[in-house]
PDB file of N, CA and C in Angstrom:
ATOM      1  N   UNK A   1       0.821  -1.192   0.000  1.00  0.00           N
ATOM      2  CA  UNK A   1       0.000   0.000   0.000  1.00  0.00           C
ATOM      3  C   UNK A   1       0.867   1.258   0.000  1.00  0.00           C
ATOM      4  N   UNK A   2       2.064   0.922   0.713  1.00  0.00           N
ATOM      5  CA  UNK A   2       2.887   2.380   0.953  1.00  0.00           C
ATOM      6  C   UNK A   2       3.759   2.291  -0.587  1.00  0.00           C
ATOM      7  N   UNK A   3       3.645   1.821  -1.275  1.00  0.00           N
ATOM      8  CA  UNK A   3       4.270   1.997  -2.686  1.00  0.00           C
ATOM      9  C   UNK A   3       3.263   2.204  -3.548  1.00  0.00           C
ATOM     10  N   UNK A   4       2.387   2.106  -3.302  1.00  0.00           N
ATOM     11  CA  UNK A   4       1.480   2.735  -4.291  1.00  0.00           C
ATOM     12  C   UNK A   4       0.696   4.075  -4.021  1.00  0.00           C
ATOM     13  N   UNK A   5       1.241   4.471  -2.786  1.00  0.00           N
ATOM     14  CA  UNK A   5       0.907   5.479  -2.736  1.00  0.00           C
ATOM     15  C   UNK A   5       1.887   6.708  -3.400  1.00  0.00           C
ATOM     16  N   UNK A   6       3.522   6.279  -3.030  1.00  0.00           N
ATOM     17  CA  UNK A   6       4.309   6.893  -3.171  1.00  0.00           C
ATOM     18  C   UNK A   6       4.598   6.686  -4.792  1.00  0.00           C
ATOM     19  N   UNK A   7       4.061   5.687  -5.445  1.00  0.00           N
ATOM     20  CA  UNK A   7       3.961   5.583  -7.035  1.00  0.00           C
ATOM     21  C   UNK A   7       3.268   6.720  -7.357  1.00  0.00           C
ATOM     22  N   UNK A   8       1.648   6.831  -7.009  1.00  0.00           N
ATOM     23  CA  UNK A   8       1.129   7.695  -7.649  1.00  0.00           C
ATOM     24  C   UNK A   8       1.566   8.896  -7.346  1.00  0.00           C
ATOM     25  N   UNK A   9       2.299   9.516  -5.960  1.00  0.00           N
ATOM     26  CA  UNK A   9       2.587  10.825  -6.198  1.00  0.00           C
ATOM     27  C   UNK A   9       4.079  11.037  -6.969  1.00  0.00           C
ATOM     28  N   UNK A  10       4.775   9.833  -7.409  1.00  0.00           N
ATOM     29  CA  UNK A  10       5.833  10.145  -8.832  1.00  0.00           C
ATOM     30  C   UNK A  10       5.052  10.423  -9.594  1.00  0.00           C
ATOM     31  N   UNK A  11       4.464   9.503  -9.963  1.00  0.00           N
ATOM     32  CA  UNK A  11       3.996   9.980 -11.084  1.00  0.00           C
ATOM     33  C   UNK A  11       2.845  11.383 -11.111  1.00  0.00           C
ATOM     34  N   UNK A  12       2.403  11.624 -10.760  1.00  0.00           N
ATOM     35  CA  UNK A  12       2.065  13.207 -10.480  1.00  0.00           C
ATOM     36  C   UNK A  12       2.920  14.177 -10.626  1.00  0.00           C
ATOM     37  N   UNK A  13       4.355  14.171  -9.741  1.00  0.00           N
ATOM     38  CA  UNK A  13       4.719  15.288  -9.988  1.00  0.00           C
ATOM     39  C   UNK A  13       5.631  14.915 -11.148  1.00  0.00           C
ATOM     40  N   UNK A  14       6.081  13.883 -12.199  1.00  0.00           N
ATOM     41  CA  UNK A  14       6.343  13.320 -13.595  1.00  0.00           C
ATOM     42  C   UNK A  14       5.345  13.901 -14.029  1.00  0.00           C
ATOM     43  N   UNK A  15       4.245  13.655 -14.280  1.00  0.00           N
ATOM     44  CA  UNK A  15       3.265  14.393 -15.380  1.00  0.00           C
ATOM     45  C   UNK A  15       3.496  15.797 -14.808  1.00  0.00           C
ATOM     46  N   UNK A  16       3.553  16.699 -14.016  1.00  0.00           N
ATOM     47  CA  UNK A  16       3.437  18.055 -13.395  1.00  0.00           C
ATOM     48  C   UNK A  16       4.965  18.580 -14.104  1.00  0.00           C
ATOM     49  N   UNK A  17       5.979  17.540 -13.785  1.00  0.00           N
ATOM     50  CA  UNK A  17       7.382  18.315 -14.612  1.00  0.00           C
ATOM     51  C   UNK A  17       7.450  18.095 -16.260  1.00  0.00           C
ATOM     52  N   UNK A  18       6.783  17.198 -16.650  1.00  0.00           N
ATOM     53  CA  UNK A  18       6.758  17.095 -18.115  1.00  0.00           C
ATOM     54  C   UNK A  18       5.657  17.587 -18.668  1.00  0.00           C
ATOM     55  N   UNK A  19       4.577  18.333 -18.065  1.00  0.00           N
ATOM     56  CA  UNK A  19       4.001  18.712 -19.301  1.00  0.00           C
ATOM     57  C   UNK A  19       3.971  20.126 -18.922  1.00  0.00           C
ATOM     58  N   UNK A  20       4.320  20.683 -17.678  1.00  0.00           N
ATOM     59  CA  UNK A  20       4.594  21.834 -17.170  1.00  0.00           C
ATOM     60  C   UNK A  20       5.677  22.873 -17.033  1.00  0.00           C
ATOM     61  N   UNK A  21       6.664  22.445 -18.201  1.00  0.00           N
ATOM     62  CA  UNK A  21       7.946  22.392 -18.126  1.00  0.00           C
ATOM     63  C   UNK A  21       8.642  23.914 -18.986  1.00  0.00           C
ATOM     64  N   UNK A  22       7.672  24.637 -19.598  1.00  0.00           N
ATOM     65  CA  UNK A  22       7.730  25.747 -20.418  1.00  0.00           C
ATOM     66  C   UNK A  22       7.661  26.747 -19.180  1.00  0.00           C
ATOM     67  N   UNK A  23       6.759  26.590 -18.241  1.00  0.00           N
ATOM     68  CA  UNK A  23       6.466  28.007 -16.984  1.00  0.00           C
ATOM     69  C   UNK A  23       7.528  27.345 -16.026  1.00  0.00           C
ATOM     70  N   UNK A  24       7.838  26.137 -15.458  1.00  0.00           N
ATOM     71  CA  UNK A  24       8.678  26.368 -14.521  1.00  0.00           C
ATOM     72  C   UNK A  24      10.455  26.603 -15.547  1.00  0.00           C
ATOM     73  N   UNK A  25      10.526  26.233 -16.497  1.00  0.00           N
ATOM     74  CA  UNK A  25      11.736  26.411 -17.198  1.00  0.00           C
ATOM     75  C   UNK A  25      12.253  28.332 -17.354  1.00  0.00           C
ATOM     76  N   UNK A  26      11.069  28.639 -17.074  1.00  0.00           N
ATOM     77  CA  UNK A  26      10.932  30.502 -17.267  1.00  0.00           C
ATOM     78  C   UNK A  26      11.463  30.610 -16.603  1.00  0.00           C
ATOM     79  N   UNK A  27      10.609  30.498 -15.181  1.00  0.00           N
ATOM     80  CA  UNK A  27      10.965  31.142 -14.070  1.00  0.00           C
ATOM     81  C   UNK A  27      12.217  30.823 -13.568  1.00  0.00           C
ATOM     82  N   UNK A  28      12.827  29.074 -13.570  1.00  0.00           N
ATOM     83  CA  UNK A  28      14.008  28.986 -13.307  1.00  0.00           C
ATOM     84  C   UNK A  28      14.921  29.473 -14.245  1.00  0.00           C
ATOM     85  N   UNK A  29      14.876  29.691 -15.156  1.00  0.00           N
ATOM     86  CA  UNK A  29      15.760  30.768 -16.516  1.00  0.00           C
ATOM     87  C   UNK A  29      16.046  32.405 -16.111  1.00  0.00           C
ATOM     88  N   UNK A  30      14.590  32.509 -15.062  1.00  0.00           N
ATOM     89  CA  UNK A  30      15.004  33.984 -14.319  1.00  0.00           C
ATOM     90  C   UNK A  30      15.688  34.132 -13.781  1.00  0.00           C
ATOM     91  N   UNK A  31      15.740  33.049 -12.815  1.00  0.00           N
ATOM     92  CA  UNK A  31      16.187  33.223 -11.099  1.00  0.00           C
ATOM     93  C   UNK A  31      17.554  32.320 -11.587  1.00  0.00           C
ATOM     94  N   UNK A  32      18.287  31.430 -12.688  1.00  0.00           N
ATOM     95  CA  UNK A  32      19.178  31.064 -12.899  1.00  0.00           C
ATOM     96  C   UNK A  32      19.817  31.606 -14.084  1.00  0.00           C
ATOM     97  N   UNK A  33      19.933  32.819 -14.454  1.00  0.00           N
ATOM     98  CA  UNK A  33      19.905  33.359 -15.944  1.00  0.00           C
ATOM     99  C   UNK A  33      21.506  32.944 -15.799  1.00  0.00           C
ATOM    100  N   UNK A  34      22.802  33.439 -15.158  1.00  0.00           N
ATOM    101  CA  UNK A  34      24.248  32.883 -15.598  1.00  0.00           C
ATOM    102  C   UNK A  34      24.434  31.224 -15.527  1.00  0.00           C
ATOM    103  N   UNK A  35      23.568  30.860 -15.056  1.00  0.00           N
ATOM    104  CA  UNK A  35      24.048  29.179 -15.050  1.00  0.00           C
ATOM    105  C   UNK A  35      23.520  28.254 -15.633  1.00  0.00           C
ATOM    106  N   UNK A  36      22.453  28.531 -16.000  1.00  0.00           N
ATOM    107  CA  UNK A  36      21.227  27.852 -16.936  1.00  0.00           C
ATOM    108  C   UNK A  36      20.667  28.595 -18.171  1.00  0.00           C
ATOM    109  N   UNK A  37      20.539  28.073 -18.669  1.00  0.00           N
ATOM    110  CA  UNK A  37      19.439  28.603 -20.197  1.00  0.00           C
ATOM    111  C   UNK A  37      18.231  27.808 -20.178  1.00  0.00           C
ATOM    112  N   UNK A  38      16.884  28.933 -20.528  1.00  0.00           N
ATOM    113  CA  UNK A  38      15.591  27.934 -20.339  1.00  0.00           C
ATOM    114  C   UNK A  38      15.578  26.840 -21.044  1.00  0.00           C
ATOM    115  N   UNK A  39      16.342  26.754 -22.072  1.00  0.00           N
ATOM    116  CA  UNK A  39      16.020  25.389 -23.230  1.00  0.00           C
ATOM    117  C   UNK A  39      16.507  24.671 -22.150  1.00  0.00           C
ATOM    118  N   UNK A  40      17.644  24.232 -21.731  1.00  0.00           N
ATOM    119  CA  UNK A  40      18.204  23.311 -21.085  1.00  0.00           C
ATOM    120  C   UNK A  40      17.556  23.250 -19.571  1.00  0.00           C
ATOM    121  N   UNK A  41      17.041  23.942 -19.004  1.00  0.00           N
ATOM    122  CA  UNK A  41      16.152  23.836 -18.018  1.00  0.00           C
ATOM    123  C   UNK A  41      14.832  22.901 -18.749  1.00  0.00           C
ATOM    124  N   UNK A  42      14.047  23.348 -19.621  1.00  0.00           N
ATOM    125  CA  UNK A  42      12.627  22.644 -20.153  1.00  0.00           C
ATOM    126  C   UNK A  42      13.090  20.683 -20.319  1.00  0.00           C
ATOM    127  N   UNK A  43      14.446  21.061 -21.018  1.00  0.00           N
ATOM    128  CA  UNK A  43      15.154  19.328 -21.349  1.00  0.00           C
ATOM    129  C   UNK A  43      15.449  18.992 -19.611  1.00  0.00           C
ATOM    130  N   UNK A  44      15.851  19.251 -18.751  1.00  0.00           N
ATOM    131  CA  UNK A  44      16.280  19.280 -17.441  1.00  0.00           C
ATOM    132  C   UNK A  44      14.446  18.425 -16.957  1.00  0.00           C
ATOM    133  N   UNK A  45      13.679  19.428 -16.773  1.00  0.00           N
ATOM    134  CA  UNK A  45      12.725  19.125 -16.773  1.00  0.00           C
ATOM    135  C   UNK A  45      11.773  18.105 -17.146  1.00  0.00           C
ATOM    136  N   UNK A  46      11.957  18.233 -18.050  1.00  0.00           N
ATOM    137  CA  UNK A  46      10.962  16.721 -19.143  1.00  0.00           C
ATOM    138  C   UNK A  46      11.772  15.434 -18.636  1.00  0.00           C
ATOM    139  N   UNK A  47      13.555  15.444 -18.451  1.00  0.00           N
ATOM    140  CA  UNK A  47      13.562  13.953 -18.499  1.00  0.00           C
ATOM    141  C   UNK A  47      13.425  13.811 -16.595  1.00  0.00           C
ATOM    142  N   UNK A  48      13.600  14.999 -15.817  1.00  0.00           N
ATOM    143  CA  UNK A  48      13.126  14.685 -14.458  1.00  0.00           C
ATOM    144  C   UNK A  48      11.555  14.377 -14.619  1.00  0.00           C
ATOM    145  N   UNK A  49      10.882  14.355 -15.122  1.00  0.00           N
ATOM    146  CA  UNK A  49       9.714  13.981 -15.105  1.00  0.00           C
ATOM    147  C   UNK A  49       9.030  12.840 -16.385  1.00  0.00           C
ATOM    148  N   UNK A  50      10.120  12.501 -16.792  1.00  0.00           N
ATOM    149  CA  UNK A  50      10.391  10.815 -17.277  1.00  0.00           C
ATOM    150  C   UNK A  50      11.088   9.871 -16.232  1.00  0.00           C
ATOM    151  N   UNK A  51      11.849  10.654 -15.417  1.00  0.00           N
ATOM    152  CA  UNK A  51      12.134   9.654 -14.266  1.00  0.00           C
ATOM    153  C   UNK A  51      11.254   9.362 -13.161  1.00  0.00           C
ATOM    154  N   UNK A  52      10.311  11.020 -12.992  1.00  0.00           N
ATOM    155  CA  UNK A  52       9.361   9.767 -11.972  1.00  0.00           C
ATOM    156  C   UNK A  52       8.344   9.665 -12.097  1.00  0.00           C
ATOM    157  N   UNK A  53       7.743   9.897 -13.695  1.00  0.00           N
ATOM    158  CA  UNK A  53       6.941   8.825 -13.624  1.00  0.00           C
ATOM    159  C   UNK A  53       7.047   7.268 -14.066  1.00  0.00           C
ATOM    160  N   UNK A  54       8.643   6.956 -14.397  1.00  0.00           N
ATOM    161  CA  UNK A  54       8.560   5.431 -14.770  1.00  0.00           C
ATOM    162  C   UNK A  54       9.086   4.950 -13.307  1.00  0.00           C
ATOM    163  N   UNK A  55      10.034   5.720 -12.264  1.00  0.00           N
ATOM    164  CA  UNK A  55       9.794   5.527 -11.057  1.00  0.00           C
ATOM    165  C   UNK A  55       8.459   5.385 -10.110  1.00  0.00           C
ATOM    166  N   UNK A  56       7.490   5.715 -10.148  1.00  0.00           N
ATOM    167  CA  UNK A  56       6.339   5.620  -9.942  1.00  0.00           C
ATOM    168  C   UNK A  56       4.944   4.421 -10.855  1.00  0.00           C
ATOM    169  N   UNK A  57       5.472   4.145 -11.880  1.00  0.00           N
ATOM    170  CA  UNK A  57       5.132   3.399 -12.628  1.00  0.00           C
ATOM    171  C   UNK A  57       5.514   1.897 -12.060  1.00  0.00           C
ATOM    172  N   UNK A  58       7.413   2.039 -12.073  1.00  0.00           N
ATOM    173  CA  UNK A  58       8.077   0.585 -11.396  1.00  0.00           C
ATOM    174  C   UNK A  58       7.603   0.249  -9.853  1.00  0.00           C
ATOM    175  N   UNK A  59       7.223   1.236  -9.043  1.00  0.00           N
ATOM    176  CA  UNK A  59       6.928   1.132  -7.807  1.00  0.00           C
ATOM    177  C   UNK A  59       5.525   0.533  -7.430  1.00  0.00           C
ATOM    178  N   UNK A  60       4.431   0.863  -8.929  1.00  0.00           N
ATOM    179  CA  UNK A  60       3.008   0.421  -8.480  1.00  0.00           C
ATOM    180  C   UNK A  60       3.223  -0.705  -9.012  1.00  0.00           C
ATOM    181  N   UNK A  61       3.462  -1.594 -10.371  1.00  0.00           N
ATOM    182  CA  UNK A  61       3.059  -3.061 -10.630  1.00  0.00           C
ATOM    183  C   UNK A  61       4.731  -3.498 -10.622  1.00  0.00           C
ATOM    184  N   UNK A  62       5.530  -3.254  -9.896  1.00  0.00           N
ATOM    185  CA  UNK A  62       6.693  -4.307  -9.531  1.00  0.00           C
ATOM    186  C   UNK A  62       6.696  -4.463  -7.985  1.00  0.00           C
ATOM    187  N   UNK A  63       6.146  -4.427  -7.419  1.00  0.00           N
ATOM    188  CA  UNK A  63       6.210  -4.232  -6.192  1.00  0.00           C
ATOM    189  C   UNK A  63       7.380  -5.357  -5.254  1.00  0.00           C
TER     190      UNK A  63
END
């Protein structure tokens, strides 16, 4: 039960960083303008939120 709980909230915030990844890539492009560039923040983004939702994915039916 405690892995499927903690599955579904990967995968939540996986769907929340990958399809949300244009407004938080901004804002961290603001607040990181010498160390980051938004493109590479949005790519930063999308594959952190390919990791948890297949982390969250492996956690509900591999148990």
């Amino acid at each position: 039960m405690k892995e499927l709980i903690i599955g579904i909230v990967f995968i939540g915030l996986g769907l929340l960083f990958f399809f949300n990844n244009k407004n938080i890539g901004e804002g961290m492009a603001k607040f990181y303008r010498k160390l980051y560039t938004e493109r590479n923040l949005k790519v930063m983004f999308r594959a952190c939120g390919v990791i948890l939702v297949l982390g969250g994915l492996i956690l509900i039916f591999l148990k």
